[in-house]
PDB file of N, CA and C in Angstrom:
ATOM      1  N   UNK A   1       0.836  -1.177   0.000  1.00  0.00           N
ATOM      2  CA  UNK A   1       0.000   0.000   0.000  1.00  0.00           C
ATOM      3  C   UNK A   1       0.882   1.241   0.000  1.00  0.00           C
ATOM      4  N   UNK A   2       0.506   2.567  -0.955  1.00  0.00           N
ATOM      5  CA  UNK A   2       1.372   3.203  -1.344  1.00  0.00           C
ATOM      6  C   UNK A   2       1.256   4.572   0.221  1.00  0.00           C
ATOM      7  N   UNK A   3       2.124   4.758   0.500  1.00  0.00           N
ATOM      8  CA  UNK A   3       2.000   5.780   1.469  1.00  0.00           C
ATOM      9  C   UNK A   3       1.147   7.439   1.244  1.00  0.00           C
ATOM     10  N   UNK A   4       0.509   7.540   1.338  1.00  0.00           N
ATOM     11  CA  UNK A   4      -0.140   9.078   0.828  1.00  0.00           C
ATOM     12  C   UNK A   4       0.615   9.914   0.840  1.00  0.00           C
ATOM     13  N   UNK A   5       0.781  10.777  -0.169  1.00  0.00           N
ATOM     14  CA  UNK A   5       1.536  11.681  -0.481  1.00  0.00           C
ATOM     15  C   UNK A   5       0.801  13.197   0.656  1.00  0.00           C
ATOM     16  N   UNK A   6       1.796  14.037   1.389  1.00  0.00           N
ATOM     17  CA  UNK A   6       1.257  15.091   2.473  1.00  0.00           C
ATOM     18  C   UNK A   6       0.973  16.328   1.758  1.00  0.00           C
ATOM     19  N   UNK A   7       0.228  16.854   1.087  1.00  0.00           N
ATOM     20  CA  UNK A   7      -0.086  18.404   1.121  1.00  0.00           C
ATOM     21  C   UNK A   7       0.929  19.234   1.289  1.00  0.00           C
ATOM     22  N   UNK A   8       1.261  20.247   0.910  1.00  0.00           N
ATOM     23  CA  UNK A   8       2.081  21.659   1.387  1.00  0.00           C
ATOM     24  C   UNK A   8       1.071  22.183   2.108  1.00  0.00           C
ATOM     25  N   UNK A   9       0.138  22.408   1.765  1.00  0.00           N
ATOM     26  CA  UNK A   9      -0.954  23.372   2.279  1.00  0.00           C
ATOM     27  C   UNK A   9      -1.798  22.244   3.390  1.00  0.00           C
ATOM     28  N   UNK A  10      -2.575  22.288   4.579  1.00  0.00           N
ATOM     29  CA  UNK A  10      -3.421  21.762   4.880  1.00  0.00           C
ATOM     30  C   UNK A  10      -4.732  22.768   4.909  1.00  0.00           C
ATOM     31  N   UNK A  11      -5.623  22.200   4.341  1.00  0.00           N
ATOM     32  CA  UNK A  11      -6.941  23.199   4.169  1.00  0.00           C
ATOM     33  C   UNK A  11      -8.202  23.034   5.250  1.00  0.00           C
ATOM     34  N   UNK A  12      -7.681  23.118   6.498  1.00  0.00           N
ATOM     35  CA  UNK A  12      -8.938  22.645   7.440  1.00  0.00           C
ATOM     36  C   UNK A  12      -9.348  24.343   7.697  1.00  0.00           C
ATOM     37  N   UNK A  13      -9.761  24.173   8.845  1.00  0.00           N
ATOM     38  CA  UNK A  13     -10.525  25.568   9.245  1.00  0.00           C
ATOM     39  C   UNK A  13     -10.411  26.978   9.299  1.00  0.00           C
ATOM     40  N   UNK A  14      -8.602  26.535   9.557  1.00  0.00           N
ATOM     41  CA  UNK A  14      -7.710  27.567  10.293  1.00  0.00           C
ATOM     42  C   UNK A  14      -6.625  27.885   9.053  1.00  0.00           C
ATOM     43  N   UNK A  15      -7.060  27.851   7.685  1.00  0.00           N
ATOM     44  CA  UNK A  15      -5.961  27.676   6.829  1.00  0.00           C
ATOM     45  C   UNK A  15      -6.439  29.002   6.229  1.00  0.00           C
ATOM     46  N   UNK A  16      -4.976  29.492   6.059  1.00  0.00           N
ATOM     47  CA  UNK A  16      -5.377  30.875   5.532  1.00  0.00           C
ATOM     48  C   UNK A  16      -5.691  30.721   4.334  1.00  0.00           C
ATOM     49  N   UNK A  17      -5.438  29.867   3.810  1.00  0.00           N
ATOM     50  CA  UNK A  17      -6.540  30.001   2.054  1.00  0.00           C
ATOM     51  C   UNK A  17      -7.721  29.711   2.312  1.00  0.00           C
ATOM     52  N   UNK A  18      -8.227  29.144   2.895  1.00  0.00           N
ATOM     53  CA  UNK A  18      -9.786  29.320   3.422  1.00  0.00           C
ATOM     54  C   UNK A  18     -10.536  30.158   3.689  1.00  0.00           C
ATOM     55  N   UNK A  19      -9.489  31.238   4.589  1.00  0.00           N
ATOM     56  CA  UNK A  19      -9.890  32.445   5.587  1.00  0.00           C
ATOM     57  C   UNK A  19     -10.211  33.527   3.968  1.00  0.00           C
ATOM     58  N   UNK A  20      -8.897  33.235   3.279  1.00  0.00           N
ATOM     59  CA  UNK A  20      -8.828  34.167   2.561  1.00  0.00           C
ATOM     60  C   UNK A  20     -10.429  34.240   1.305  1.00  0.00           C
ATOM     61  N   UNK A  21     -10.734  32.983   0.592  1.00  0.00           N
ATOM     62  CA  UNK A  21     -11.909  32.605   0.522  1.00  0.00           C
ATOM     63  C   UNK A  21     -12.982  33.451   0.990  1.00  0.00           C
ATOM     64  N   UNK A  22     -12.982  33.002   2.380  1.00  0.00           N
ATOM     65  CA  UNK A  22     -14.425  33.504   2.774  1.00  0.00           C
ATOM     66  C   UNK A  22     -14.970  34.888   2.841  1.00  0.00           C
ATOM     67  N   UNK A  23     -13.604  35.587   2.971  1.00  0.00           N
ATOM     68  CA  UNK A  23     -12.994  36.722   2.170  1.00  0.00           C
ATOM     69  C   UNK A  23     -14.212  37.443   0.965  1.00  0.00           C
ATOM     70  N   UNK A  24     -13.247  37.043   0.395  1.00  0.00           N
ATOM     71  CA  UNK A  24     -13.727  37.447  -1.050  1.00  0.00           C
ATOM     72  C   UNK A  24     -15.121  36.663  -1.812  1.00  0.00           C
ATOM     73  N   UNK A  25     -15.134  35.699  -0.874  1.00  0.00           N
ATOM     74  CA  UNK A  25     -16.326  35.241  -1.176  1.00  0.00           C
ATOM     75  C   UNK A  25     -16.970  35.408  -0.812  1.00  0.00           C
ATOM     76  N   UNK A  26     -17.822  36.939   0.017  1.00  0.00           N
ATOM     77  CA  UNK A  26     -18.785  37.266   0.381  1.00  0.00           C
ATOM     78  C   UNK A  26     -19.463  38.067  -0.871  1.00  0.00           C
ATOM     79  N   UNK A  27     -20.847  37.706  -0.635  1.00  0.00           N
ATOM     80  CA  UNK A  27     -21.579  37.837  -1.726  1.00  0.00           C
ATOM     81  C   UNK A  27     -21.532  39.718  -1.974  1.00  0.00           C
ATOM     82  N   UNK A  28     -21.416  40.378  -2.932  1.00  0.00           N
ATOM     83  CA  UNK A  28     -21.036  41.471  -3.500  1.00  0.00           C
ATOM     84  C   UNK A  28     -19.298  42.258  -3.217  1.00  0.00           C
ATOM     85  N   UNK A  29     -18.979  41.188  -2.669  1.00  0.00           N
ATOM     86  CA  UNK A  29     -17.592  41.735  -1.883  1.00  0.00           C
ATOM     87  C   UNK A  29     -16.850  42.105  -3.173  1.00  0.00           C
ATOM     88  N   UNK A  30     -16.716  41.414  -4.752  1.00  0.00           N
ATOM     89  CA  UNK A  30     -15.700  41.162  -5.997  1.00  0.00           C
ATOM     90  C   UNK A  30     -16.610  42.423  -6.415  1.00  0.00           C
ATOM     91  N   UNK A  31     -17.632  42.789  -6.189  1.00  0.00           N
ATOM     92  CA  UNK A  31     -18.076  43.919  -7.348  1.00  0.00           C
ATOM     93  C   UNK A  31     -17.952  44.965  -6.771  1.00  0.00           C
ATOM     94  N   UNK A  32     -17.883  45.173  -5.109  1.00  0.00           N
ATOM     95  CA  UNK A  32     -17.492  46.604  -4.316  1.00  0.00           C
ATOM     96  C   UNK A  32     -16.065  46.954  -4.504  1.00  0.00           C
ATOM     97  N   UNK A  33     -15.473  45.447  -4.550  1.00  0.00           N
ATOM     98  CA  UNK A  33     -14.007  45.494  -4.914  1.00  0.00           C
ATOM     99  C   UNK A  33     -13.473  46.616  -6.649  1.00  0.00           C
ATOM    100  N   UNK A  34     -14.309  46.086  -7.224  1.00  0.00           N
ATOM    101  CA  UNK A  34     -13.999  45.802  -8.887  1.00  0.00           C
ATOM    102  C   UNK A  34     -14.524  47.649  -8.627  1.00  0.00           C
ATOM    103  N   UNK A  35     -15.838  47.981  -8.029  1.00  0.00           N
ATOM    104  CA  UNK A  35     -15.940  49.539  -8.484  1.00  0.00           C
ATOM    105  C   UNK A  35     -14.856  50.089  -8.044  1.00  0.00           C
ATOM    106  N   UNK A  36     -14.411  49.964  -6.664  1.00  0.00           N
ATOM    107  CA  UNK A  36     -13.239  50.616  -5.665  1.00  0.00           C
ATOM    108  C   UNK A  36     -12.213  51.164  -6.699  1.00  0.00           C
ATOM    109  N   UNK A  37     -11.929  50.004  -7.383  1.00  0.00           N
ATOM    110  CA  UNK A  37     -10.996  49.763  -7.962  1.00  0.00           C
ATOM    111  C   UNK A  37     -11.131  50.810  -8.916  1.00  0.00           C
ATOM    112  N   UNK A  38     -11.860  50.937  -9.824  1.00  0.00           N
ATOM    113  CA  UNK A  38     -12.323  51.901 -11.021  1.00  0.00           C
ATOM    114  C   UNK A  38     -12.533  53.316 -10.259  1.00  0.00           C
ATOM    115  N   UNK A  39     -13.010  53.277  -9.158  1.00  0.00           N
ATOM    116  CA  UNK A  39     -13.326  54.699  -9.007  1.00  0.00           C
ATOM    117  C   UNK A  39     -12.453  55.160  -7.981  1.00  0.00           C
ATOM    118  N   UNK A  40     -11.522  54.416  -7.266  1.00  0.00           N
ATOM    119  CA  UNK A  40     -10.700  55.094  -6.119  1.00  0.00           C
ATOM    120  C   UNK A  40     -11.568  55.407  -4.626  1.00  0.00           C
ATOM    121  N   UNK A  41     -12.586  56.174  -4.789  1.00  0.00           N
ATOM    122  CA  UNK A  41     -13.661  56.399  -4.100  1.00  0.00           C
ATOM    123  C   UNK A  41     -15.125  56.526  -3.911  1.00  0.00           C
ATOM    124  N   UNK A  42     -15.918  56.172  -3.588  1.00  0.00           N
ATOM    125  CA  UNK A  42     -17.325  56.421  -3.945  1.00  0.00           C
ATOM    126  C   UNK A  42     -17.779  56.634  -1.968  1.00  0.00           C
ATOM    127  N   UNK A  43     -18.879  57.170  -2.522  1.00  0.00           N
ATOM    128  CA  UNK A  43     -19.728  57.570  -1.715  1.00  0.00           C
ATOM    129  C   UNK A  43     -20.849  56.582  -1.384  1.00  0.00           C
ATOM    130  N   UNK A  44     -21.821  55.934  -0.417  1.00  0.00           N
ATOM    131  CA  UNK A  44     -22.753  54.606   0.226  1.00  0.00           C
ATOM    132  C   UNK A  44     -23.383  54.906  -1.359  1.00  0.00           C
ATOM    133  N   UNK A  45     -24.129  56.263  -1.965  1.00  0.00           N
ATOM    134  CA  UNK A  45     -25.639  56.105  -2.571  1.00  0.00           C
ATOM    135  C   UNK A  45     -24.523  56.114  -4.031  1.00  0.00           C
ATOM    136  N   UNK A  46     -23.592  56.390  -4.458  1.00  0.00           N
ATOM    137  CA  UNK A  46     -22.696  56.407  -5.616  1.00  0.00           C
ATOM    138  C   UNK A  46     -22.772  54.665  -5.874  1.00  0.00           C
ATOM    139  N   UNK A  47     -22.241  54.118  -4.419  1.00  0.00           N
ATOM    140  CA  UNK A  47     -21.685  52.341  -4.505  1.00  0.00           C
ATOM    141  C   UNK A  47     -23.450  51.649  -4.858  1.00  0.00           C
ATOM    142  N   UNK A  48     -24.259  51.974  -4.193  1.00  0.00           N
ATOM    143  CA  UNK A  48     -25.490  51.451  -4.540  1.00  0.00           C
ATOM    144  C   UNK A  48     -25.804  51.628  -5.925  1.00  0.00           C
ATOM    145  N   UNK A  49     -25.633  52.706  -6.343  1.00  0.00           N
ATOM    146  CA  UNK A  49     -25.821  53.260  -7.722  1.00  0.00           C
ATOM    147  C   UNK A  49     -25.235  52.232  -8.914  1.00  0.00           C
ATOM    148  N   UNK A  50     -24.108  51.993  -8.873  1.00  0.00           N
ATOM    149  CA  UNK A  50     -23.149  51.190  -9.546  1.00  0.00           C
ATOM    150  C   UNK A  50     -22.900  50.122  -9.330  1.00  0.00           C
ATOM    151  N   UNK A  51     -23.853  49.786  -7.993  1.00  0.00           N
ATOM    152  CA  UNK A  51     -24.411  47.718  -8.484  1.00  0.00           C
ATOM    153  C   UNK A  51     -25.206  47.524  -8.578  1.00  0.00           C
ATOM    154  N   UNK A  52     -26.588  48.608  -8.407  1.00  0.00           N
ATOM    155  CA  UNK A  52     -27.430  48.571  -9.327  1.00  0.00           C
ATOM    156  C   UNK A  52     -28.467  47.524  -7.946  1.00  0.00           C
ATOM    157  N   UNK A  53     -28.547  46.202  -8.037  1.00  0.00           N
ATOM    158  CA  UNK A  53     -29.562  45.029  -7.892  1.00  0.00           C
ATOM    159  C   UNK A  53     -28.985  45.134  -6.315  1.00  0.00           C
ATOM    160  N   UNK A  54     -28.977  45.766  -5.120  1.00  0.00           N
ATOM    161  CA  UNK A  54     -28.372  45.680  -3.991  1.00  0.00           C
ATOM    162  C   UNK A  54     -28.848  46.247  -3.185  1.00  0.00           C
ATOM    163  N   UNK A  55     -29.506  45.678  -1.956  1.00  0.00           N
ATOM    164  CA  UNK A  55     -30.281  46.442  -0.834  1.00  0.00           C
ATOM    165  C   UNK A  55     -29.274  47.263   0.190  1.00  0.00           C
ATOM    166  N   UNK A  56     -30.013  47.765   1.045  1.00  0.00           N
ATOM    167  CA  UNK A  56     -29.297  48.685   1.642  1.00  0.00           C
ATOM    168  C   UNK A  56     -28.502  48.102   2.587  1.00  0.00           C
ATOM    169  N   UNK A  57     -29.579  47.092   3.178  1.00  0.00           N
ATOM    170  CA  UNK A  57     -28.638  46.232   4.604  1.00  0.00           C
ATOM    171  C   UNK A  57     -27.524  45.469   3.904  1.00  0.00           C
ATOM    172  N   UNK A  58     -27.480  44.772   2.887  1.00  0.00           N
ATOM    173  CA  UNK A  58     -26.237  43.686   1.998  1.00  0.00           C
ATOM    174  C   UNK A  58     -25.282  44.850   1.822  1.00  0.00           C
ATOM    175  N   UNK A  59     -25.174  45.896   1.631  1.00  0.00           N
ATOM    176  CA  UNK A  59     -24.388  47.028   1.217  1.00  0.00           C
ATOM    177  C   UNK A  59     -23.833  47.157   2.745  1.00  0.00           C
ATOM    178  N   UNK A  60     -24.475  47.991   3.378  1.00  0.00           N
ATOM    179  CA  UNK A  60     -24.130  48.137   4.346  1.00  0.00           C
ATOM    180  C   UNK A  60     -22.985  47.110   5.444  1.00  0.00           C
ATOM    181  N   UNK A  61     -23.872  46.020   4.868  1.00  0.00           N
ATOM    182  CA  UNK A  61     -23.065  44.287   6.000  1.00  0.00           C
ATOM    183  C   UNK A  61     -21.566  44.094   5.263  1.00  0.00           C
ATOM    184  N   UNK A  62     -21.812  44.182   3.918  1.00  0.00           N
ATOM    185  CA  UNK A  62     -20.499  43.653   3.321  1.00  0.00           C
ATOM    186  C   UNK A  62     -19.251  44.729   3.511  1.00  0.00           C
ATOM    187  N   UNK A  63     -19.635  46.071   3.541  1.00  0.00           N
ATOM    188  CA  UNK A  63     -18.966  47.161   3.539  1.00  0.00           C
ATOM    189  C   UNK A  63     -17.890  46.705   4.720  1.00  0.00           C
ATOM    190  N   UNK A  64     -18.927  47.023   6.297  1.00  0.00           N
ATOM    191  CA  UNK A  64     -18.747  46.668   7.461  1.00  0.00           C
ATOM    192  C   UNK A  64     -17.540  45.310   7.486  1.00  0.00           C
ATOM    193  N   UNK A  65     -18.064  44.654   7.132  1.00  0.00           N
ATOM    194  CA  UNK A  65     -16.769  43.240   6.789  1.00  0.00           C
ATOM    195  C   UNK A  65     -15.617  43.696   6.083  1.00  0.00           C
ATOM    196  N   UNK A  66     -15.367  44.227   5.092  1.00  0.00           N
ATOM    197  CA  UNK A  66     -14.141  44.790   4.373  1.00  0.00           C
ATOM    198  C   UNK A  66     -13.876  45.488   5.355  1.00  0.00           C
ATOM    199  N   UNK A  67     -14.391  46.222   6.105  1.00  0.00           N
ATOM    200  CA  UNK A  67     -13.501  47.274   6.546  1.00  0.00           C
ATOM    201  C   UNK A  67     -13.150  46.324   8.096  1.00  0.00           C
ATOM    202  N   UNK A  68     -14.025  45.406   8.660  1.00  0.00           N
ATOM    203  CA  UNK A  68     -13.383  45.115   9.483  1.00  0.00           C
ATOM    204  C   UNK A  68     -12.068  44.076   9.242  1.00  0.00           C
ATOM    205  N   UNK A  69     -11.947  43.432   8.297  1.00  0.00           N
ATOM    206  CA  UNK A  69     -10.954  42.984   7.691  1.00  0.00           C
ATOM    207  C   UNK A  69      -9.586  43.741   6.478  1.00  0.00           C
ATOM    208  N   UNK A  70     -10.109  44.753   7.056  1.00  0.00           N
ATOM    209  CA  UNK A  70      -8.938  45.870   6.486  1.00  0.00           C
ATOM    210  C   UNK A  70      -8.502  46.254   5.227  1.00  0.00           C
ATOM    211  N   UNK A  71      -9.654  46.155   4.325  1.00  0.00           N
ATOM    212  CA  UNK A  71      -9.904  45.932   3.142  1.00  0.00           C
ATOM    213  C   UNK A  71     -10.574  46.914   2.712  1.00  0.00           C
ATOM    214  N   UNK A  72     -11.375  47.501   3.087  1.00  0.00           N
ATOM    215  CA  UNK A  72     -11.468  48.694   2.564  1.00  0.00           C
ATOM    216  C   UNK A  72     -11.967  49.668   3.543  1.00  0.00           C
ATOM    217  N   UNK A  73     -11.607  51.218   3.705  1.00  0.00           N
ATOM    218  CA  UNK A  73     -11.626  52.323   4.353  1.00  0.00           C
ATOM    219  C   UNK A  73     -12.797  53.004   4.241  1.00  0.00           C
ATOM    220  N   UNK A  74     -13.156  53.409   5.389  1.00  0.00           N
ATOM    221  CA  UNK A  74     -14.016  54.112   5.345  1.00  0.00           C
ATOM    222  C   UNK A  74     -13.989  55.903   6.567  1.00  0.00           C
ATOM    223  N   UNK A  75     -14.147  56.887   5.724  1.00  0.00           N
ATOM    224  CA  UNK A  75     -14.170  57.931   5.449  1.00  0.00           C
ATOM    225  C   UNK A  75     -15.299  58.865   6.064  1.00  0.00           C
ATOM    226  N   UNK A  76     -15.790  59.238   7.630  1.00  0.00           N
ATOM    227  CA  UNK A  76     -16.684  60.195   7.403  1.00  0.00           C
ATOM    228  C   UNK A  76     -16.658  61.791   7.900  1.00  0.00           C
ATOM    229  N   UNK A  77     -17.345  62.195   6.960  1.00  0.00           N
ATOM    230  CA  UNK A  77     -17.056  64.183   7.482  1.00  0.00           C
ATOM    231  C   UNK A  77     -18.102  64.564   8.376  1.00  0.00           C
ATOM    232  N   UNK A  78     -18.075  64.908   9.041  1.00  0.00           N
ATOM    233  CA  UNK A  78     -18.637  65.806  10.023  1.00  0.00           C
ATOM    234  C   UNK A  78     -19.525  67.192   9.120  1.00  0.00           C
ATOM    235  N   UNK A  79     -20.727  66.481   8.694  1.00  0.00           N
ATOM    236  CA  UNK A  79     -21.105  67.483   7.459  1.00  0.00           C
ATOM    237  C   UNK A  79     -22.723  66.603   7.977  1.00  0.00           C
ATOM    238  N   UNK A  80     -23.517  67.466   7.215  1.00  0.00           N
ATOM    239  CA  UNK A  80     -25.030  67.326   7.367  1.00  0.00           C
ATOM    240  C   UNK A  80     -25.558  67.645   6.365  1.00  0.00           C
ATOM    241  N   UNK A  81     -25.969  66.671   5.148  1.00  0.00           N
ATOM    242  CA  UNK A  81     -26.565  65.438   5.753  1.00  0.00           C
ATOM    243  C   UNK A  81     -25.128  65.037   6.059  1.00  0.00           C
ATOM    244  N   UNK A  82     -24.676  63.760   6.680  1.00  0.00           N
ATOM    245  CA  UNK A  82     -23.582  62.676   6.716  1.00  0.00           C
ATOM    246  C   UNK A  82     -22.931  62.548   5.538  1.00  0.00           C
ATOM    247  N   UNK A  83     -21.483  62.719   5.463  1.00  0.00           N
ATOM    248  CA  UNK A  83     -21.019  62.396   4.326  1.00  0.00           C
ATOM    249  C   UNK A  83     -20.065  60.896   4.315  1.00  0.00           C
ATOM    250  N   UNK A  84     -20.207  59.841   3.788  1.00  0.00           N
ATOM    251  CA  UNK A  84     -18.997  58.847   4.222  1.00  0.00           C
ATOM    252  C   UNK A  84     -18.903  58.258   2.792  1.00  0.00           C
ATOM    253  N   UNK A  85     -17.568  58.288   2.971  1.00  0.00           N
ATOM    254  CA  UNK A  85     -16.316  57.622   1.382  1.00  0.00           C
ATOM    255  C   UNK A  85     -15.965  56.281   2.016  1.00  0.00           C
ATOM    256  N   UNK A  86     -15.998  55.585   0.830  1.00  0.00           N
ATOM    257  CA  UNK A  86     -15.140  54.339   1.204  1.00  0.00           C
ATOM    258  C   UNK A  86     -14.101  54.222  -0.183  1.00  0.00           C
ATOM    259  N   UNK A  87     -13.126  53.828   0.388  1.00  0.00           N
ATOM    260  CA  UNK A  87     -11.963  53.633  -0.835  1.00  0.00           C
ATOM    261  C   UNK A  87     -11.301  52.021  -0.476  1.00  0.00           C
ATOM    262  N   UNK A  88     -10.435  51.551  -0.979  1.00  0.00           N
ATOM    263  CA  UNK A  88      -9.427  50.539  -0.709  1.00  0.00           C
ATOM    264  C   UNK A  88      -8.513  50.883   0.037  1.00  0.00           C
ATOM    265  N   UNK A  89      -7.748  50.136   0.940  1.00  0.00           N
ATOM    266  CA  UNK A  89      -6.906  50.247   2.034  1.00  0.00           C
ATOM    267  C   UNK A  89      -5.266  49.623   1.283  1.00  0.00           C
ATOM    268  N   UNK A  90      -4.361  49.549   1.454  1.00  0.00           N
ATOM    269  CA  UNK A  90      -3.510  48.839   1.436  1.00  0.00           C
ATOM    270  C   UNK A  90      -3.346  47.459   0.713  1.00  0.00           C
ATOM    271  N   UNK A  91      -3.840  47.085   1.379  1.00  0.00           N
ATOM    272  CA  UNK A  91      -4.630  45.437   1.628  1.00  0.00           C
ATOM    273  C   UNK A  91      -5.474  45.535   0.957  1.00  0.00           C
ATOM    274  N   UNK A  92      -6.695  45.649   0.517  1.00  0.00           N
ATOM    275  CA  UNK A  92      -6.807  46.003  -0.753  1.00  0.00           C
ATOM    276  C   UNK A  92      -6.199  45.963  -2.180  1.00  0.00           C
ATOM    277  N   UNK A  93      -5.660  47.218  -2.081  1.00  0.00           N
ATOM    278  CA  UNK A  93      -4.777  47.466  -3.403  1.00  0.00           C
ATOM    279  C   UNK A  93      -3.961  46.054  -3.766  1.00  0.00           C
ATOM    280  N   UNK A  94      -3.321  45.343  -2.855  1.00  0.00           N
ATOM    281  CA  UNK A  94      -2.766  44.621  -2.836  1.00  0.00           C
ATOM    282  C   UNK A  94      -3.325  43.264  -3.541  1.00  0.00           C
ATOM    283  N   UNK A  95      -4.564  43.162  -3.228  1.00  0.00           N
ATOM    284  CA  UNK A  95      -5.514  42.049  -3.602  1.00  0.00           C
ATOM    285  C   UNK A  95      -5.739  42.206  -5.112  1.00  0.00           C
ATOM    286  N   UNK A  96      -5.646  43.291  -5.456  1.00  0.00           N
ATOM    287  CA  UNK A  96      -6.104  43.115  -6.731  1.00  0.00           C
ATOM    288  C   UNK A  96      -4.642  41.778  -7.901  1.00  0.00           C
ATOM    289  N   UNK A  97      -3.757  42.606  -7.125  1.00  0.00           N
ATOM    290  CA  UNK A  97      -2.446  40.842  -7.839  1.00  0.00           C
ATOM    291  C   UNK A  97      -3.008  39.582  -7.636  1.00  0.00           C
ATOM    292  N   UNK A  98      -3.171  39.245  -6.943  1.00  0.00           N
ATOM    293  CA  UNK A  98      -4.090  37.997  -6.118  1.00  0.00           C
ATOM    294  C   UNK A  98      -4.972  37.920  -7.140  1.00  0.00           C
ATOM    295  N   UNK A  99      -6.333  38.376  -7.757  1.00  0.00           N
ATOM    296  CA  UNK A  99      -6.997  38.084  -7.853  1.00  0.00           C
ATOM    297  C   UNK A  99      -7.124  38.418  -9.537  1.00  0.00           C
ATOM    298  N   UNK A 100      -6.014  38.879 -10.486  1.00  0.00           N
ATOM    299  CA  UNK A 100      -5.515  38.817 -11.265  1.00  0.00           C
ATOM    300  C   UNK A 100      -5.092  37.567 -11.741  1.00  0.00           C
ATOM    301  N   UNK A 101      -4.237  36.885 -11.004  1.00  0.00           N
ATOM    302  CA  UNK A 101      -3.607  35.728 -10.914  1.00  0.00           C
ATOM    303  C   UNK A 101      -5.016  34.343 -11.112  1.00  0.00           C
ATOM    304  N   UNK A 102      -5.653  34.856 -10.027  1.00  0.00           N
ATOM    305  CA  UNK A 102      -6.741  33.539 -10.150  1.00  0.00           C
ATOM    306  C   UNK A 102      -7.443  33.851 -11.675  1.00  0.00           C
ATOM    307  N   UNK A 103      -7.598  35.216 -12.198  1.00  0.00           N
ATOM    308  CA  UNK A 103      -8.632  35.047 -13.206  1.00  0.00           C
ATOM    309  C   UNK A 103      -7.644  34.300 -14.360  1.00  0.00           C
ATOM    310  N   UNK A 104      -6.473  34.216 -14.510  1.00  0.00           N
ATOM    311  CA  UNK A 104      -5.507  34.207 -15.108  1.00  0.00           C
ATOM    312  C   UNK A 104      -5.343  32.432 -15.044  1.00  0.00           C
ATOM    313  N   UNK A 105      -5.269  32.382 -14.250  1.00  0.00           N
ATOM    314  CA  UNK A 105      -5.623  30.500 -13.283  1.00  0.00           C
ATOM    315  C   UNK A 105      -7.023  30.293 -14.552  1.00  0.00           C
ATOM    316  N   UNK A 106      -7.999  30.668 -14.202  1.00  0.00           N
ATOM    317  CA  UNK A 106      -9.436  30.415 -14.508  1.00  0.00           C
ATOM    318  C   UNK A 106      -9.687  30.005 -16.072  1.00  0.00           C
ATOM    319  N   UNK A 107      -8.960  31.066 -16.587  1.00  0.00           N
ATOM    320  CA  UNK A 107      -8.734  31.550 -18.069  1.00  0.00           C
ATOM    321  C   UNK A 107      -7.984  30.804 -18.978  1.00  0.00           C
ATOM    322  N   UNK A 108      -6.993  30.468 -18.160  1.00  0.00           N
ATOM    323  CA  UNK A 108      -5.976  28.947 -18.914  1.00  0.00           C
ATOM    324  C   UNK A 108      -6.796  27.930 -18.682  1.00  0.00           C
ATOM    325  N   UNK A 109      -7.057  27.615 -17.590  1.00  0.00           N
ATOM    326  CA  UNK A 109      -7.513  26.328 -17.232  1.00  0.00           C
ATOM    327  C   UNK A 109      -8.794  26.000 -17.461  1.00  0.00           C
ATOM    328  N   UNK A 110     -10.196  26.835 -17.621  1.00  0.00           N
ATOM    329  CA  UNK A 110     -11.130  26.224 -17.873  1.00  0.00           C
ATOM    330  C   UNK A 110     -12.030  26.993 -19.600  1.00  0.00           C
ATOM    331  N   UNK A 111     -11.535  28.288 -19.885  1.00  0.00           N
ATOM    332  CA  UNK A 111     -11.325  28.864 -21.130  1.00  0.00           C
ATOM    333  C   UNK A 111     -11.053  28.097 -22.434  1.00  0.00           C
ATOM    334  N   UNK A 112      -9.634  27.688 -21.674  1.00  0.00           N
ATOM    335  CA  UNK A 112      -8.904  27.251 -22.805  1.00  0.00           C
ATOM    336  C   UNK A 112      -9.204  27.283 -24.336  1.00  0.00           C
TER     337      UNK A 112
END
């Protein structure tokens, strides 16, 4: 019996490719990403505007998650009505290589 070959990666709970996943795999997270990206900054009723099919609370929840995962910034002025920007953080910007790479992955491999 042949010995099983071990993983580099182990993918249980605690594996940061998982973490990273759940990430980006929150539902509107790639298209708040993808405007960020195009516009540098937008404003809550600008980001609603430009996905168009998106309630206020899903906007709101996913935002909240990027930013608590440091992913994207958020911005408010001391102005009336309320003014608040959200842009990309660092971490962020950074993601966009990452996720270049996978479409790039995607594109060879199931394109072909």
């Amino acid at each position: 019996m042949k010995t099983p070959i071990k993983p580099e990666i182990e993918f249980n709970k605690n594996c940061s490719v998982r973490k990273a996943i759940e990430i980006i795999g929150m539902k509107y997270a790639i298209l708040i990403f993808n405007e960020l990206l195009k516009h540098e900054t937008l404003r809550f009723g600008q980001m609603r505007k430009v996905l168009g099919n998106i309630n206020t609370r899903t906007l709101t929840t996913t935002l909240k998650e990027l930013e608590r995962v440091e992913l994207v910034a958020r911005k408010q002025y001391a102005e009336i009505p309320p003014k608040v920007e959200y842009s990309l953080t660092k971490k962020g910007k950074d993601l966009k290589k990452v996720l270049i790479q996978l479409q790039v992955w995607y594109d060879k491999s199931y394109k072909g």
